[in-house]
C-alpha atoms as a PDB file:
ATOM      1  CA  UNK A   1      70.325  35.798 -34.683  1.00  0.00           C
ATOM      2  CA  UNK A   2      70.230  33.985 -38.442  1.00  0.00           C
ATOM      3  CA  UNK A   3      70.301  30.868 -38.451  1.00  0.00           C
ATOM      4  CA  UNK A   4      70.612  29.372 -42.222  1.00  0.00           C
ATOM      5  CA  UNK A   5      70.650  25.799 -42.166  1.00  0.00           C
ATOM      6  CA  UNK A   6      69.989  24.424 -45.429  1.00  0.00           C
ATOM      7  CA  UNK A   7      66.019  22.936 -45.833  1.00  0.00           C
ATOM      8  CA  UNK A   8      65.544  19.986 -48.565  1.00  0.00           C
ATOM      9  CA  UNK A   9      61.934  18.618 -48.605  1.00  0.00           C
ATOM     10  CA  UNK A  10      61.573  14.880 -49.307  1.00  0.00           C
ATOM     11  CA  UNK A  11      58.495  13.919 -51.152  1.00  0.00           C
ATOM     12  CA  UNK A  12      58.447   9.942 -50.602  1.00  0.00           C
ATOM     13  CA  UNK A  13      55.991   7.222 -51.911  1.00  0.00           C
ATOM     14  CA  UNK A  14      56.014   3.687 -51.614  1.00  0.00           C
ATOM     15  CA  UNK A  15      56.772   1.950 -54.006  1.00  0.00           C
ATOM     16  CA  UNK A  16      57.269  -2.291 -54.941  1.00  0.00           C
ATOM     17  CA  UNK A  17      60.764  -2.623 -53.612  1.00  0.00           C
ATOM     18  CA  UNK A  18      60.511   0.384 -51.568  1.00  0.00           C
ATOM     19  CA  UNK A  19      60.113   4.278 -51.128  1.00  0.00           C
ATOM     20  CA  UNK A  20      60.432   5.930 -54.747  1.00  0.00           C
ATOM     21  CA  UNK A  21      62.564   8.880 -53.408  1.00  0.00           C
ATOM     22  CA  UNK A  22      62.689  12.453 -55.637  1.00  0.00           C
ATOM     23  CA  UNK A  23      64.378  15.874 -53.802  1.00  0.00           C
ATOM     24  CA  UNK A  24      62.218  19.266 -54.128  1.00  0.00           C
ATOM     25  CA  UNK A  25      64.697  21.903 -52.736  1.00  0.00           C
ATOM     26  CA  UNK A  26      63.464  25.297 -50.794  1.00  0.00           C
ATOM     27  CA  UNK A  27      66.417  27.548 -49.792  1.00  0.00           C
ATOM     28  CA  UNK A  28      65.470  30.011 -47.559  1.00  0.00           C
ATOM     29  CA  UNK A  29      65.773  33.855 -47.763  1.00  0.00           C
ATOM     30  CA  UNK A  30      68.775  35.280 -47.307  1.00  0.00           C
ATOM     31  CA  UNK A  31      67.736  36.626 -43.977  1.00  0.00           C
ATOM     32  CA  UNK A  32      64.823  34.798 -42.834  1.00  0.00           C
ATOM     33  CA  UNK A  33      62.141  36.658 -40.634  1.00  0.00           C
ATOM     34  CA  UNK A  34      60.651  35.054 -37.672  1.00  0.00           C
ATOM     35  CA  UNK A  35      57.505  33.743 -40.147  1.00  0.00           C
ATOM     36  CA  UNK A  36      59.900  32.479 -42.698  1.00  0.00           C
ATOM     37  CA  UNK A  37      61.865  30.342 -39.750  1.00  0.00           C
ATOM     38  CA  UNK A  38      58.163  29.204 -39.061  1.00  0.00           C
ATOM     39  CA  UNK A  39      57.502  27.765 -42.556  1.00  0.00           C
ATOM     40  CA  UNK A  40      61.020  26.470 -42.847  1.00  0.00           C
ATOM     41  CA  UNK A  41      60.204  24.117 -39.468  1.00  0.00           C
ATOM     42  CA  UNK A  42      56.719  23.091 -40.828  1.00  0.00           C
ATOM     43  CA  UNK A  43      58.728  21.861 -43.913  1.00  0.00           C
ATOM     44  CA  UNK A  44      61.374  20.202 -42.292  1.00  0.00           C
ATOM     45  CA  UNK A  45      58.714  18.528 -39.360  1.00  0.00           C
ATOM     46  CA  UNK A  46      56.664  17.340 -42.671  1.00  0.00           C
ATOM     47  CA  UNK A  47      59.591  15.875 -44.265  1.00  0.00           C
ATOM     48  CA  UNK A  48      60.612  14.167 -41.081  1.00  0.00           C
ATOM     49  CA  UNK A  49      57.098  12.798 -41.245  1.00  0.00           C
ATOM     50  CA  UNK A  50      57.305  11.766 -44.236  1.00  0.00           C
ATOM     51  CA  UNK A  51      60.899   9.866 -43.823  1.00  0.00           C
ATOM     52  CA  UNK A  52      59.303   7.863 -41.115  1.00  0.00           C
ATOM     53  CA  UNK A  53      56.675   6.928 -42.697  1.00  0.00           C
ATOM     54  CA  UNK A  54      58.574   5.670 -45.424  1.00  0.00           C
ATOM     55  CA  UNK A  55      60.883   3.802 -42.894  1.00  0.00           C
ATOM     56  CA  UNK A  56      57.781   1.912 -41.478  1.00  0.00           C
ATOM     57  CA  UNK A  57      56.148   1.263 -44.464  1.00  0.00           C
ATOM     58  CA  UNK A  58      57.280  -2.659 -45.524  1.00  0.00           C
ATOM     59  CA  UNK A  59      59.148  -3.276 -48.228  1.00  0.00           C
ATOM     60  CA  UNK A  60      57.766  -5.956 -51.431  1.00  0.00           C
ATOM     61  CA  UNK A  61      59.743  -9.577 -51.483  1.00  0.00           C
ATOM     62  CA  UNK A  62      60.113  -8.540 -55.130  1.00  0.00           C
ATOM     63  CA  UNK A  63      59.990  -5.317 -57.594  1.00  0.00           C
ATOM     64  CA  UNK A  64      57.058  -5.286 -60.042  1.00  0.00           C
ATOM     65  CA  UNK A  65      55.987  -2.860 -62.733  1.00  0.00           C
ATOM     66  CA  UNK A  66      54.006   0.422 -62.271  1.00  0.00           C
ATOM     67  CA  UNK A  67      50.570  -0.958 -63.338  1.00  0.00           C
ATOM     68  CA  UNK A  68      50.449   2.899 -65.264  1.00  0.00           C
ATOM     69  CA  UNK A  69      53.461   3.399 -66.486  1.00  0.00           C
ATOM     70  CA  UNK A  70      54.594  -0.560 -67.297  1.00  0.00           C
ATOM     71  CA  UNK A  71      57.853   0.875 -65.920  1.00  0.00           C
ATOM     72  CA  UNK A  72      59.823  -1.407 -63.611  1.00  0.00           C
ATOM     73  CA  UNK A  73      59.872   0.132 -60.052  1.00  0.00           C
ATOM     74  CA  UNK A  74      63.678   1.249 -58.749  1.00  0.00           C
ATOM     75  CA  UNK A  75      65.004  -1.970 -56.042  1.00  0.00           C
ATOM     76  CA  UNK A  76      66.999   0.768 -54.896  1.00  0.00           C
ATOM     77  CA  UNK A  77      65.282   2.494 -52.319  1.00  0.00           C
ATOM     78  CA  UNK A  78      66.529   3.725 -49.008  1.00  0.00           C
ATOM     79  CA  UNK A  79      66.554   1.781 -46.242  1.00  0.00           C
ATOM     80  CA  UNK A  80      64.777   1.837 -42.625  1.00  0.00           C
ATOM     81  CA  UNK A  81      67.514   3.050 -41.302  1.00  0.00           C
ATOM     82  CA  UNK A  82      68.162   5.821 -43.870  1.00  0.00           C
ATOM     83  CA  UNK A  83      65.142   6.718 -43.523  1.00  0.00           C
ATOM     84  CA  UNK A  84      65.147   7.287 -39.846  1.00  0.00           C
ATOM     85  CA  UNK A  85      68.906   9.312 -39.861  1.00  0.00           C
ATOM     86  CA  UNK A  86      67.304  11.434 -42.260  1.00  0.00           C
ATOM     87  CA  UNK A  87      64.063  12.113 -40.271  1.00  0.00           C
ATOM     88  CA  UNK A  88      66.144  13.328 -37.331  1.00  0.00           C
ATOM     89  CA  UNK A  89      68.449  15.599 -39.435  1.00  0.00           C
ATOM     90  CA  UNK A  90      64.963  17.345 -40.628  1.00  0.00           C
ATOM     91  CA  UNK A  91      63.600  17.225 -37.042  1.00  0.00           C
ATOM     92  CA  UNK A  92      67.229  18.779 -35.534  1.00  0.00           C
ATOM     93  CA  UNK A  93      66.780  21.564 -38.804  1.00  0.00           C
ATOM     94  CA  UNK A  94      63.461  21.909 -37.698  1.00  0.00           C
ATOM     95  CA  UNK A  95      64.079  22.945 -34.329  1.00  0.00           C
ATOM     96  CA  UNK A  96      66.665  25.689 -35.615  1.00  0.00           C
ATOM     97  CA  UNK A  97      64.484  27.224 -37.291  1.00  0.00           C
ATOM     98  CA  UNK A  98      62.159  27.415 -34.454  1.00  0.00           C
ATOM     99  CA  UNK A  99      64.658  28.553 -32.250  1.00  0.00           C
ATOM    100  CA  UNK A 100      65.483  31.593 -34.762  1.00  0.00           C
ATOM    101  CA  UNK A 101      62.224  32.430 -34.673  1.00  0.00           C
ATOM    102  CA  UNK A 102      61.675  32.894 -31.097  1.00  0.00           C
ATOM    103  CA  UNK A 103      65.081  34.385 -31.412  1.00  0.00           C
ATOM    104  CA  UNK A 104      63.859  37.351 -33.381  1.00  0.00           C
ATOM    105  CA  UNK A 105      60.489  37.799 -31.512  1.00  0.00           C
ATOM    106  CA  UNK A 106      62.005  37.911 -28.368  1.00  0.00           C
ATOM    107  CA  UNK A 107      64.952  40.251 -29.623  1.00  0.00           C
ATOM    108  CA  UNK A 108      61.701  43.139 -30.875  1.00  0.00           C
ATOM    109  CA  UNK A 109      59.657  42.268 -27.754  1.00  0.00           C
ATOM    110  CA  UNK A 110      63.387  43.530 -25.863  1.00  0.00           C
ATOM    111  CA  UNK A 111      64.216  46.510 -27.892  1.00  0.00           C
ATOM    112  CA  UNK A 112      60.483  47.579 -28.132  1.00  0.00           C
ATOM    113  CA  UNK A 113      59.780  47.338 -24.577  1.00  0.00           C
ATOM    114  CA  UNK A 114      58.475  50.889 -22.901  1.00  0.00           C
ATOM    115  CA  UNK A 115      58.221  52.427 -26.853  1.00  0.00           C
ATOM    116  CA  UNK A 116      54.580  53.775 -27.902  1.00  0.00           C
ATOM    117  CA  UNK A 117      52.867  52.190 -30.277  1.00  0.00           C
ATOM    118  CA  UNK A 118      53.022  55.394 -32.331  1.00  0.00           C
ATOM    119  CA  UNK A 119      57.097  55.250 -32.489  1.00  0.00           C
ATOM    120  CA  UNK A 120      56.917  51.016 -32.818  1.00  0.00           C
ATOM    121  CA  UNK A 121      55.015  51.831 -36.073  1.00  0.00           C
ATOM    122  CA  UNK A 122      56.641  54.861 -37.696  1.00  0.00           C
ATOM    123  CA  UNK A 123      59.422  55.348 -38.579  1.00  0.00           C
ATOM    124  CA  UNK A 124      61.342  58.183 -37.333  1.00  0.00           C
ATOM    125  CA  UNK A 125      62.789  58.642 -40.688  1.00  0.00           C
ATOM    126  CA  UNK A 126      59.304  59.460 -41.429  1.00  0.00           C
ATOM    127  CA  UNK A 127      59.436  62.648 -39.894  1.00  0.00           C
ATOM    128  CA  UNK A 128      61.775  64.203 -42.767  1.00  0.00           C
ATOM    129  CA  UNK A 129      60.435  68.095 -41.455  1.00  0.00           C
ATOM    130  CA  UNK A 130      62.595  67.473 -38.284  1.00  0.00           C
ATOM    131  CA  UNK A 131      65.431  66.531 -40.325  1.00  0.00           C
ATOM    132  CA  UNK A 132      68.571  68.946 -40.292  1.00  0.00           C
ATOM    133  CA  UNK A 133      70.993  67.603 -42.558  1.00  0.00           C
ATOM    134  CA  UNK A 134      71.990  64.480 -44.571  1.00  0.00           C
ATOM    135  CA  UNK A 135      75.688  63.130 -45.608  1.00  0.00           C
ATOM    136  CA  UNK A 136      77.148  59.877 -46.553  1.00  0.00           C
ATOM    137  CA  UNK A 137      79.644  58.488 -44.121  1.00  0.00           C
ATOM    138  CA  UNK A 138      83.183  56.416 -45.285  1.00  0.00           C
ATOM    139  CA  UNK A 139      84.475  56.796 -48.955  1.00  0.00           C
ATOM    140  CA  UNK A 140      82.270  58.142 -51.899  1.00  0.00           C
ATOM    141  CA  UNK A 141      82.978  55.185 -53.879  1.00  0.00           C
ATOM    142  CA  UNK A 142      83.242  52.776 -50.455  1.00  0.00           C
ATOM    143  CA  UNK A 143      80.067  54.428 -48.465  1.00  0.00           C
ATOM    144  CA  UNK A 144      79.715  52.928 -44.833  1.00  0.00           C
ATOM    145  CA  UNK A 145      76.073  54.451 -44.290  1.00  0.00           C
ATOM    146  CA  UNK A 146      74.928  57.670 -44.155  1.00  0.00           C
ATOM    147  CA  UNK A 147      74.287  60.068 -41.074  1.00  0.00           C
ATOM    148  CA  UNK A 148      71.131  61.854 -40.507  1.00  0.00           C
ATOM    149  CA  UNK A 149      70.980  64.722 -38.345  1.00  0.00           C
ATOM    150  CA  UNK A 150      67.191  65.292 -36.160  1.00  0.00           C
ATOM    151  CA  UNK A 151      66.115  68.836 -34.769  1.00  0.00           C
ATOM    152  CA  UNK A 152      66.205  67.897 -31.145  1.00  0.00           C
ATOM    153  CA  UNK A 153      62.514  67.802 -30.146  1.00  0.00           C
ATOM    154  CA  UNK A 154      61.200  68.871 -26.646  1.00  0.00           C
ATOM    155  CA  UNK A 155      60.905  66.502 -23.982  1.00  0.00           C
ATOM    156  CA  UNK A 156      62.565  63.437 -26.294  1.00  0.00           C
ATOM    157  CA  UNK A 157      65.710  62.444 -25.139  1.00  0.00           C
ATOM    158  CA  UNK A 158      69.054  61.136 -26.777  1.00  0.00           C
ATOM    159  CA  UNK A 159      68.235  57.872 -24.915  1.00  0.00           C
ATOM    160  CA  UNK A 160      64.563  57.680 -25.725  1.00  0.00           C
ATOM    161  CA  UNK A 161      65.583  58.174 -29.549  1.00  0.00           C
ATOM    162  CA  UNK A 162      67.955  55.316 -29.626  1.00  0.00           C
ATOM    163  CA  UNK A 163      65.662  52.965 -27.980  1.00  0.00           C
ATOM    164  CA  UNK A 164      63.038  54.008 -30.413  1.00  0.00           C
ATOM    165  CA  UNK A 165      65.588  53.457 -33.232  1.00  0.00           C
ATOM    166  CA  UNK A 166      66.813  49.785 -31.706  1.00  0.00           C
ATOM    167  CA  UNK A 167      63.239  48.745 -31.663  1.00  0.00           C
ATOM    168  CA  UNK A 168      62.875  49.629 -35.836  1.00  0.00           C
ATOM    169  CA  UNK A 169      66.035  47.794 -36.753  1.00  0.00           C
ATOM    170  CA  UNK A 170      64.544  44.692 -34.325  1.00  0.00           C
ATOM    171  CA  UNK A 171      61.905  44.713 -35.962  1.00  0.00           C
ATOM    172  CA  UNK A 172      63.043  45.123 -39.281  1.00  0.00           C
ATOM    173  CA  UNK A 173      65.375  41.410 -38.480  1.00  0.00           C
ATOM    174  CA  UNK A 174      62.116  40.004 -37.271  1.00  0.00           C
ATOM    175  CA  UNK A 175      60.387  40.789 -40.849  1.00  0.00           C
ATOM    176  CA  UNK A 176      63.564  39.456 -42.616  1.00  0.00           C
ATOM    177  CA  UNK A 177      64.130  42.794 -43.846  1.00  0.00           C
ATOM    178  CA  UNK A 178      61.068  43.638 -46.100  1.00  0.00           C
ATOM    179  CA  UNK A 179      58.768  46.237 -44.354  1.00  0.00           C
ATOM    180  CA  UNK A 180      57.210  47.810 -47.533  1.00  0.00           C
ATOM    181  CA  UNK A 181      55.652  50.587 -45.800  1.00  0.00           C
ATOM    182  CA  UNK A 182      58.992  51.736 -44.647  1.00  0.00           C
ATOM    183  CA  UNK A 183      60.622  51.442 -47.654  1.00  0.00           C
ATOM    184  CA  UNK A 184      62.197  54.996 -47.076  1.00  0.00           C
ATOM    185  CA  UNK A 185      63.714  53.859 -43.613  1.00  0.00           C
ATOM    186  CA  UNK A 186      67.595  53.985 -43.547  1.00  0.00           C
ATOM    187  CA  UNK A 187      67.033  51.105 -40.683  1.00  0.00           C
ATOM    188  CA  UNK A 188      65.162  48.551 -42.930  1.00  0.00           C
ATOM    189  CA  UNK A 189      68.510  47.239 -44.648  1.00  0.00           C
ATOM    190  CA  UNK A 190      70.435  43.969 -43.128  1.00  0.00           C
ATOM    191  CA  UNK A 191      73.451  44.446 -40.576  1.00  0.00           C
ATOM    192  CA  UNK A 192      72.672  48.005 -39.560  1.00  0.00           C
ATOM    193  CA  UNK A 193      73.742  49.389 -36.619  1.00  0.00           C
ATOM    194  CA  UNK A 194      72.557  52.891 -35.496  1.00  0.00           C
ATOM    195  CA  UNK A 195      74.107  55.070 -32.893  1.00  0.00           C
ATOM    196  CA  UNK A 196      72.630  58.173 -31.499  1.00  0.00           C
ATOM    197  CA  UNK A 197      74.573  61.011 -30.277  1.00  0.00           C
ATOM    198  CA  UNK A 198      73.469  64.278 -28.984  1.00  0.00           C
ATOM    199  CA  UNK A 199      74.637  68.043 -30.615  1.00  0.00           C
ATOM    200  CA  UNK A 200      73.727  71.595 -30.283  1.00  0.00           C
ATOM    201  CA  UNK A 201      70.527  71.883 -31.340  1.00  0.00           C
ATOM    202  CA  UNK A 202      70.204  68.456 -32.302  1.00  0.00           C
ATOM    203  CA  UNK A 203      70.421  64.394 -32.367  1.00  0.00           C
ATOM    204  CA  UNK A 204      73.320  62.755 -34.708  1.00  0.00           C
ATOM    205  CA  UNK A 205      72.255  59.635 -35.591  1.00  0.00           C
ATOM    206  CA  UNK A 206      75.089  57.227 -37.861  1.00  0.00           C
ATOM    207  CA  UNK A 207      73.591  53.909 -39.803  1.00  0.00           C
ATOM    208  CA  UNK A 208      76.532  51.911 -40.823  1.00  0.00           C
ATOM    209  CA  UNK A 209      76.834  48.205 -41.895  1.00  0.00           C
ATOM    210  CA  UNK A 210      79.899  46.353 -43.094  1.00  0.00           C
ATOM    211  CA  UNK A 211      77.981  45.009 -45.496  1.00  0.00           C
ATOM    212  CA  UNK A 212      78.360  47.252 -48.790  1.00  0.00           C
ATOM    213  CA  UNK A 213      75.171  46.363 -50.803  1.00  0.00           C
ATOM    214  CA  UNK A 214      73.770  47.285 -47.559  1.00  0.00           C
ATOM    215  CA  UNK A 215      75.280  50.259 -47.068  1.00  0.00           C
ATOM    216  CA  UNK A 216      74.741  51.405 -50.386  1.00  0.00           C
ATOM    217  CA  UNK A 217      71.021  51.043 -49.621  1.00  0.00           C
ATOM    218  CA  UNK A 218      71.248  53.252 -46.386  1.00  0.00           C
ATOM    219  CA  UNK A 219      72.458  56.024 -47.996  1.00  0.00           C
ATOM    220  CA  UNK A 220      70.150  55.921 -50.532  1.00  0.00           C
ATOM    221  CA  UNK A 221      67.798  55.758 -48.186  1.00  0.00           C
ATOM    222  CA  UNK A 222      68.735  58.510 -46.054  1.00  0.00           C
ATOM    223  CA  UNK A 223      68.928  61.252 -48.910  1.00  0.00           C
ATOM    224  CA  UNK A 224      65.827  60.456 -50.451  1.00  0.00           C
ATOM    225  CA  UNK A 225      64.696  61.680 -47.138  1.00  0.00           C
ATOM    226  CA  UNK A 226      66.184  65.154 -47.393  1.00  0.00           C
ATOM    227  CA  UNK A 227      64.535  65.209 -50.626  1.00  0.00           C
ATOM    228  CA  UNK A 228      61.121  64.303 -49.528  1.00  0.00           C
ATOM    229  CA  UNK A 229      61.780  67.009 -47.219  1.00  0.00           C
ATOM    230  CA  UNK A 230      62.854  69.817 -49.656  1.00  0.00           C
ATOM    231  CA  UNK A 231      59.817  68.825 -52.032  1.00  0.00           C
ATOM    232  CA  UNK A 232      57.684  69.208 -48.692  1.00  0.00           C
ATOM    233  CA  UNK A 233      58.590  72.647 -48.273  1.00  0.00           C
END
């Protein structure tokens, strides 16, 4: 779940004839993890603080001049009201965000129930000696991902793999997509989806995404795995 709604922090101080009012705009990342939905509701629960404040402070029976600057103070400040539409709008983007957040969490917790804490924590793209073969999937110039091909390993199932693999790309939207430490992992990249399938002698597993930066990442990904592999050997 990625929820984007747009955050603008209001910085307000009162002023003569009213609140001063000057705009300091955050976006957020392109796909927030559960953290960056945190700090995106702080924002918006400080700016709704800040509106009502503003809306309760009184307002001068006259403007007067900054006693540092000598400048006249604006007369053109926003009302009570204003002030109080614009404190719920924060509060409702606030509670988006929050929402999102427990979104993702809840999402890993799922996919990661009943996997080790070995498998939860490594990759296992890491394991680049078990790897068979490497190819890109879809068009050379038009790539939809990239499948990887496992040795099948005694006593891991197809099903145990692809819950193992649903709780990396979980956790990867939980992170909002930057897990440094895995920055070899085919999964890290937005809008995967990975399927496991079983062969002789082996587990098929396809990353695609119909996203095409994306998907240019995951097959980058995936080959400099078979590389990592030959150079191992």
């Amino acid at each position: 779940m990625h929820l984007r709604p747009a955050t603008v922090l209001f910085f307000i101080s009162a002023a003569a004839c009213g609140g001063a009012t000057t705009q300091a705009q955050q976006q957020p990342a392109e796909h927030p993890s559960a953290a960056q939905h945190d700090a995106l509701a702080q924002q918006d629960e400080a700016a709704a603080h800040e509106h009502l404040r503003a809306a309760d402070t009184p307002r001068p029976a006259k403007c007067a001049k900054d006693p540092k600057t000598g400048a006249w103070w604006s007369c053109w400040s926003p009302t009570s009201a204003s002030n109080r539409a614009d404190a719920e709008e924060h509060l409702r983007m606030a509670r988006a965000h929050r929402e999102a957040s427990q979104a993702l969490r809840d999402a890993e917790a799922k996919a990661c129930e009943g996997v080790s804490d070995e498998d939860r924590d490594l990759s296992p793209f890491a394991h680049v000696e078990d790897i068979q073969h490497v190819e890109q999937l879809g068009s050379s110039a038009h790539p939809d991902g990239a499948r990887v091909v496992f040795n099948k390993m005694p006593g891991l199932s197809r099903a145990m793999l692809q819950k193992i693999i649903d709780c990396h790309v979980a956790r990867a939207d939980a992170m909002g997509h930057q897990v440094p430490e895995e920055s070899y992992c085919p999964l890290v990249p937005p809008n995967v989806k990975a399927v496991v399938t079983e062969a002789p002698g082996g587990f098929i597993v396809d990353v695609t995404t119909d996203d095409a930066k994306a998907a240019k990442e995951v097959v980058r990904r995936a080959f400099s795995l078979k590389i990592a592999d030959v150079a191992k050997r």
